[in-house]
N, C-alpha and C. Protein backbone atom coordinates (compact mmCIF):
# COMPACT_ATOMS: atom_id res chain seq x y z
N UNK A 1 -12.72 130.30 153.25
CA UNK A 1 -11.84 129.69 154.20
C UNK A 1 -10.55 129.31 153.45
N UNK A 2 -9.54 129.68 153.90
CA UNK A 2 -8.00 129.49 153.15
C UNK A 2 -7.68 128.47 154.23
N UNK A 3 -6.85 127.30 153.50
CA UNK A 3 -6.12 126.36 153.82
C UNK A 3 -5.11 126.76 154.39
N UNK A 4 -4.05 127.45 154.54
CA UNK A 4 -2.65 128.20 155.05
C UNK A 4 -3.24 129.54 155.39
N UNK A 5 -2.71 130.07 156.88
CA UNK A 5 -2.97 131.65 157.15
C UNK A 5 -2.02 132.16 156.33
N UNK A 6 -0.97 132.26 155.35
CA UNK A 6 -0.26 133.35 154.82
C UNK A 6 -0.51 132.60 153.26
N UNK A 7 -0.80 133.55 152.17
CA UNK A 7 -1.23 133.24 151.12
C UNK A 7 -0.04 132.63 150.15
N UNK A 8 0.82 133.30 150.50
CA UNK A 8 1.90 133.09 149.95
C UNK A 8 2.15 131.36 149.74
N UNK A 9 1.91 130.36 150.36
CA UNK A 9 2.32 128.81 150.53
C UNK A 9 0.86 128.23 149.96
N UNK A 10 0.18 128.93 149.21
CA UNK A 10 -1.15 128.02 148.82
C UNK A 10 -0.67 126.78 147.87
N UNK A 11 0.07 127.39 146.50
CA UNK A 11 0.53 126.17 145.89
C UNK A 11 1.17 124.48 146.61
N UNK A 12 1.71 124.90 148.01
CA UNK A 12 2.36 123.93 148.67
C UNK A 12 1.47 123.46 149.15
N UNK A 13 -0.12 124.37 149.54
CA UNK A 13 -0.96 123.44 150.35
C UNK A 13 -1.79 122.42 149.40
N UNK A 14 -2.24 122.85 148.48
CA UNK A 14 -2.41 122.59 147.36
C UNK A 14 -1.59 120.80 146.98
N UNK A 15 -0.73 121.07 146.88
CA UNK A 15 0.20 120.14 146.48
C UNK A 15 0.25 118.97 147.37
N UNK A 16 0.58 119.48 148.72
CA UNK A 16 0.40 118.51 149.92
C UNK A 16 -0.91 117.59 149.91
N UNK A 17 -2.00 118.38 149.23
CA UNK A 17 -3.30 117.69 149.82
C UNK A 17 -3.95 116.51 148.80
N UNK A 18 -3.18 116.91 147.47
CA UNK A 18 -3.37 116.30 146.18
C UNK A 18 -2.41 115.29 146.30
N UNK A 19 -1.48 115.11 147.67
CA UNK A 19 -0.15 114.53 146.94
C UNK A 19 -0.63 113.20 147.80
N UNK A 20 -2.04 113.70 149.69
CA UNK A 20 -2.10 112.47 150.18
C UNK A 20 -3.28 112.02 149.97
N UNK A 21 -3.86 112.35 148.72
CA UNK A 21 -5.22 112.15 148.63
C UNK A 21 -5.03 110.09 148.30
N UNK A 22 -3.78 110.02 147.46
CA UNK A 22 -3.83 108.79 147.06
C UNK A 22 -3.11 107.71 147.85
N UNK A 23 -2.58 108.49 148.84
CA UNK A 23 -2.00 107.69 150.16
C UNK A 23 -2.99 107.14 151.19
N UNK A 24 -3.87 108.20 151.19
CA UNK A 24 -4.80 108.14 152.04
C UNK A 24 -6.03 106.84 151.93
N UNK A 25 -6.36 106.99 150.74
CA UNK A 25 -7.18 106.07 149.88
C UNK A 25 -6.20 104.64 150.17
N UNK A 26 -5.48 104.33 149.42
CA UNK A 26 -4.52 103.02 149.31
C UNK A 26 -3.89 102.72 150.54
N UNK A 27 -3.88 103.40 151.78
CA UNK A 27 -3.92 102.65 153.07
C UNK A 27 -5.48 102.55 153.89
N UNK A 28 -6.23 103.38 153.35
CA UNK A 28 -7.61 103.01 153.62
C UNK A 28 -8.09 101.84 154.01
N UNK A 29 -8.29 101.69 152.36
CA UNK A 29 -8.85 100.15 152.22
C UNK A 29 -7.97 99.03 152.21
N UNK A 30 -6.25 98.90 152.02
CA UNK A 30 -5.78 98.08 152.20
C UNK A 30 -4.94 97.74 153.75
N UNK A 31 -5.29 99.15 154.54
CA UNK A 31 -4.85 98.96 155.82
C UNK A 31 -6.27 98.36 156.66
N UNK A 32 -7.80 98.85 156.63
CA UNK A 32 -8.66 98.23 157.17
C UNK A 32 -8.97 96.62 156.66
N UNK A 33 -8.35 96.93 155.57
CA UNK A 33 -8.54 95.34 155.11
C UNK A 33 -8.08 94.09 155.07
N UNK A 34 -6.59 94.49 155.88
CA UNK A 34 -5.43 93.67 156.58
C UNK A 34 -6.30 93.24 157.87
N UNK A 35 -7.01 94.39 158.95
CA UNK A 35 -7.32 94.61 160.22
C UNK A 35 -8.43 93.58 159.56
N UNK A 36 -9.24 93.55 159.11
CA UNK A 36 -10.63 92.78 158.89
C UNK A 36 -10.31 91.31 158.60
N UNK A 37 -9.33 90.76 158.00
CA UNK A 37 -8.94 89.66 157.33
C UNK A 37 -8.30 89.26 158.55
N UNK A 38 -8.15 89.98 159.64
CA UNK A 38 -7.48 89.17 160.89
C UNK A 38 -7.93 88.60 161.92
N UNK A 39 -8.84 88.82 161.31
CA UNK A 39 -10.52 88.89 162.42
C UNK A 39 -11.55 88.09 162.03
N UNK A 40 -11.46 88.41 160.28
CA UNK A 40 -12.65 87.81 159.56
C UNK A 40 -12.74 86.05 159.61
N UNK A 41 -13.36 85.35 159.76
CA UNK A 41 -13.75 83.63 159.31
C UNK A 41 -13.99 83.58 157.82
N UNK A 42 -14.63 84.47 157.02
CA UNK A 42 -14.40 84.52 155.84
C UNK A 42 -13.90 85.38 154.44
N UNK A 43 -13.33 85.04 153.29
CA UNK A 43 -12.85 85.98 152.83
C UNK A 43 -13.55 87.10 152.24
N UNK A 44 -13.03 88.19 152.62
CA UNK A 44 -13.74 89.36 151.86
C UNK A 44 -13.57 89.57 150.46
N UNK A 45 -14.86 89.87 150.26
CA UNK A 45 -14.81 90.35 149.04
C UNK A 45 -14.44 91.93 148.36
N UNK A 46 -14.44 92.66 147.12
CA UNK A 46 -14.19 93.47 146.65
C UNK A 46 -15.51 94.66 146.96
N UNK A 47 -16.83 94.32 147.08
CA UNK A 47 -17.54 95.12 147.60
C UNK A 47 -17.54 95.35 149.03
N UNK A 48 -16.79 94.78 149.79
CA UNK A 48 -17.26 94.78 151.10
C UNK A 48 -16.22 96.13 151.31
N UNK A 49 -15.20 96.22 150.76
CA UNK A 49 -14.47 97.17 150.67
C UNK A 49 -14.84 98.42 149.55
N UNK A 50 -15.63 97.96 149.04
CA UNK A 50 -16.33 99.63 148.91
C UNK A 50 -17.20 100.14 149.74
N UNK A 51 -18.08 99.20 150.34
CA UNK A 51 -18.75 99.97 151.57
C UNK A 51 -18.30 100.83 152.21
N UNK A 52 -16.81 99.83 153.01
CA UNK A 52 -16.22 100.67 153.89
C UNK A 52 -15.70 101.95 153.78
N UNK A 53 -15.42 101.79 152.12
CA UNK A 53 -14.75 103.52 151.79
C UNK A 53 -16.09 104.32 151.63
N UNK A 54 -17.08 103.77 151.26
CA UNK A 54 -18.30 104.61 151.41
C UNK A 54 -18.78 105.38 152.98
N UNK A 55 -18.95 104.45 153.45
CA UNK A 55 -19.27 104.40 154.76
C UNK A 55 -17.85 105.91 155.89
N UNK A 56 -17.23 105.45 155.00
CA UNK A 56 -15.99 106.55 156.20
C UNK A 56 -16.52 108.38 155.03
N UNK A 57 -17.05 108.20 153.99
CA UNK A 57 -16.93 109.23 153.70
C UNK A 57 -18.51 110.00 153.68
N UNK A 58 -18.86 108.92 154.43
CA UNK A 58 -20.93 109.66 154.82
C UNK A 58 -19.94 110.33 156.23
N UNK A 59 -19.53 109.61 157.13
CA UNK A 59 -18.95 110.63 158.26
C UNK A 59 -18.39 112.05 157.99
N UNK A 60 -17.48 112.15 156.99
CA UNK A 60 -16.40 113.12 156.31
C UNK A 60 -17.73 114.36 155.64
N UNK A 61 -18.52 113.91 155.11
CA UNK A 61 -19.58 114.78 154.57
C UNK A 61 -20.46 115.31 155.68
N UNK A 62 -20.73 114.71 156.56
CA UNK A 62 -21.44 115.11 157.55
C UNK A 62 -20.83 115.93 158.58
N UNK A 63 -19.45 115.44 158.88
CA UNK A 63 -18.66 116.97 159.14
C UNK A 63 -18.77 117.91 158.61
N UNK A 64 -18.40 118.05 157.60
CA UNK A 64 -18.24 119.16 156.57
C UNK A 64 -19.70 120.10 156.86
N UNK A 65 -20.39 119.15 156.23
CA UNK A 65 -21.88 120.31 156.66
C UNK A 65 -22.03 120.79 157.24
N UNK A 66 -21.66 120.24 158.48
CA UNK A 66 -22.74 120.83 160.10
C UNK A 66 -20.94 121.33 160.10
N UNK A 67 -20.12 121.94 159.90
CA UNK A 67 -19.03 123.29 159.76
C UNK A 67 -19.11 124.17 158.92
N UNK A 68 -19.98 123.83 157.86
CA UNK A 68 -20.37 124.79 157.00
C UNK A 68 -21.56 125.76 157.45
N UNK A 69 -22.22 125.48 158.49
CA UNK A 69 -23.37 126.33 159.07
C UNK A 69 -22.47 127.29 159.81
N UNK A 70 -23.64 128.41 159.15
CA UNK A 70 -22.86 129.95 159.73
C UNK A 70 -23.33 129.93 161.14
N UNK A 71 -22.34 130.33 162.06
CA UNK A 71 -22.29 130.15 163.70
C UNK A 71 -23.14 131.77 163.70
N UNK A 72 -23.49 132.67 162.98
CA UNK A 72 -23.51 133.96 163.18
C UNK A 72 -25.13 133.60 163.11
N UNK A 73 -25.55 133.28 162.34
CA UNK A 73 -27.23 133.21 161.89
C UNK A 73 -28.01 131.42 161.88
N UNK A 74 -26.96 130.76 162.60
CA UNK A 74 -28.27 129.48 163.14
C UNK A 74 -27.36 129.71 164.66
N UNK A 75 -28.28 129.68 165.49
CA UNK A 75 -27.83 129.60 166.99
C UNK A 75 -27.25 128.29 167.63
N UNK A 76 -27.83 127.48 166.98
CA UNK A 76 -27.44 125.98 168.02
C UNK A 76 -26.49 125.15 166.75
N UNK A 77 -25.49 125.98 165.75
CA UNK A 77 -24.61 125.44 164.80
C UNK A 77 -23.19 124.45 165.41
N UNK A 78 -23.04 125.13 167.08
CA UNK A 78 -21.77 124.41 167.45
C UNK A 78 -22.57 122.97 167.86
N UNK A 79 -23.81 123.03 168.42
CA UNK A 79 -24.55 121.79 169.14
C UNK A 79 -24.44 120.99 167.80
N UNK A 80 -25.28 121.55 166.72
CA UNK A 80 -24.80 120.55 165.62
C UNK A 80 -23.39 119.75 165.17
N UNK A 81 -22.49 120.69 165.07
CA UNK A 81 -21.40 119.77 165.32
C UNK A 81 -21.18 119.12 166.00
N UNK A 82 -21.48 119.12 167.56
CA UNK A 82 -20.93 118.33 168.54
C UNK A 82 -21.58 116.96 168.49
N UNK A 83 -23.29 116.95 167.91
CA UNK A 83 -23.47 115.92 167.61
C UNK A 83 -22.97 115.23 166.55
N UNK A 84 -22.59 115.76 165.57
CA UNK A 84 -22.48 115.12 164.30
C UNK A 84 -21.11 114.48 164.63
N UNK A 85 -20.37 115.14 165.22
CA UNK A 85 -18.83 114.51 166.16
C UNK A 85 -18.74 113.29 166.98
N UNK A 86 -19.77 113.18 167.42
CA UNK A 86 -20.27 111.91 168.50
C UNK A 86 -20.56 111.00 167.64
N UNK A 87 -21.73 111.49 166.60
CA UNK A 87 -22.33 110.21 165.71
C UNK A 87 -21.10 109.47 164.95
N UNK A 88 -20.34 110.27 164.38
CA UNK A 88 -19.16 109.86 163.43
C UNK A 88 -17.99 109.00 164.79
N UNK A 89 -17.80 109.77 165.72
CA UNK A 89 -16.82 109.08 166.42
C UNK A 89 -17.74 107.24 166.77
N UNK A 90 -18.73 107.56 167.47
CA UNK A 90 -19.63 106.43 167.77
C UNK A 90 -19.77 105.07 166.82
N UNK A 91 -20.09 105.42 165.86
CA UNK A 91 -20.00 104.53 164.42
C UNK A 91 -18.79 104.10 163.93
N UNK A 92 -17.72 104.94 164.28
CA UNK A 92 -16.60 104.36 164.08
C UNK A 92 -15.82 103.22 165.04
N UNK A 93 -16.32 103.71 166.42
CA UNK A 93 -16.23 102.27 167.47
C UNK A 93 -16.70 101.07 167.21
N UNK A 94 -18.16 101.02 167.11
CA UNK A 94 -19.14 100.26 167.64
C UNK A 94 -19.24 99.39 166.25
């Protein structure tokens, strides 16, 4: 699976994805952790915020998998996603 349909721009995709890996992370936990502290009665601690980065990346893995099943040779591979889509969206509400 290629990141860009024309091969030619891989280095840029490349670059792009390395460039929000640390954006992504550092509004993570310090953007859910603004949202929690606004809410919270008490102060959080430094583990409570590793959970949470734990916790968002059991969803992220569990995508990944159930897209990694070949649609050609397991039959019910899209049903798997669709659940694994629900569970991750669901958990992220509730």
């Amino acid at each position: 699976m290629r990141i860009l349909p024309n091969a030619g721009n891989q280095n840029l995709a490349v670059l792009i994805v390395l460039s929000s890996l640390p954006h992504l992370a550092f509004y993570r936990v310090y953007g859910i952790g603004y949202l929690l502290k606004l809410g919270s009665l008490t102060e959080l601690r430094a583990s409570d915020f590793f959970i949470l980065s734990y916790g968002g990346l059991r969803g992220a893995i569990a995508l990944a998998l159930s897209l990694m099943l070949d649609r050609g040779h397991y039959k019910f591979a899209n049903h798997f996603f669709a659940c694994t889509m629900m569970m991750v969206l669901l958990t992220c509400f509730i």
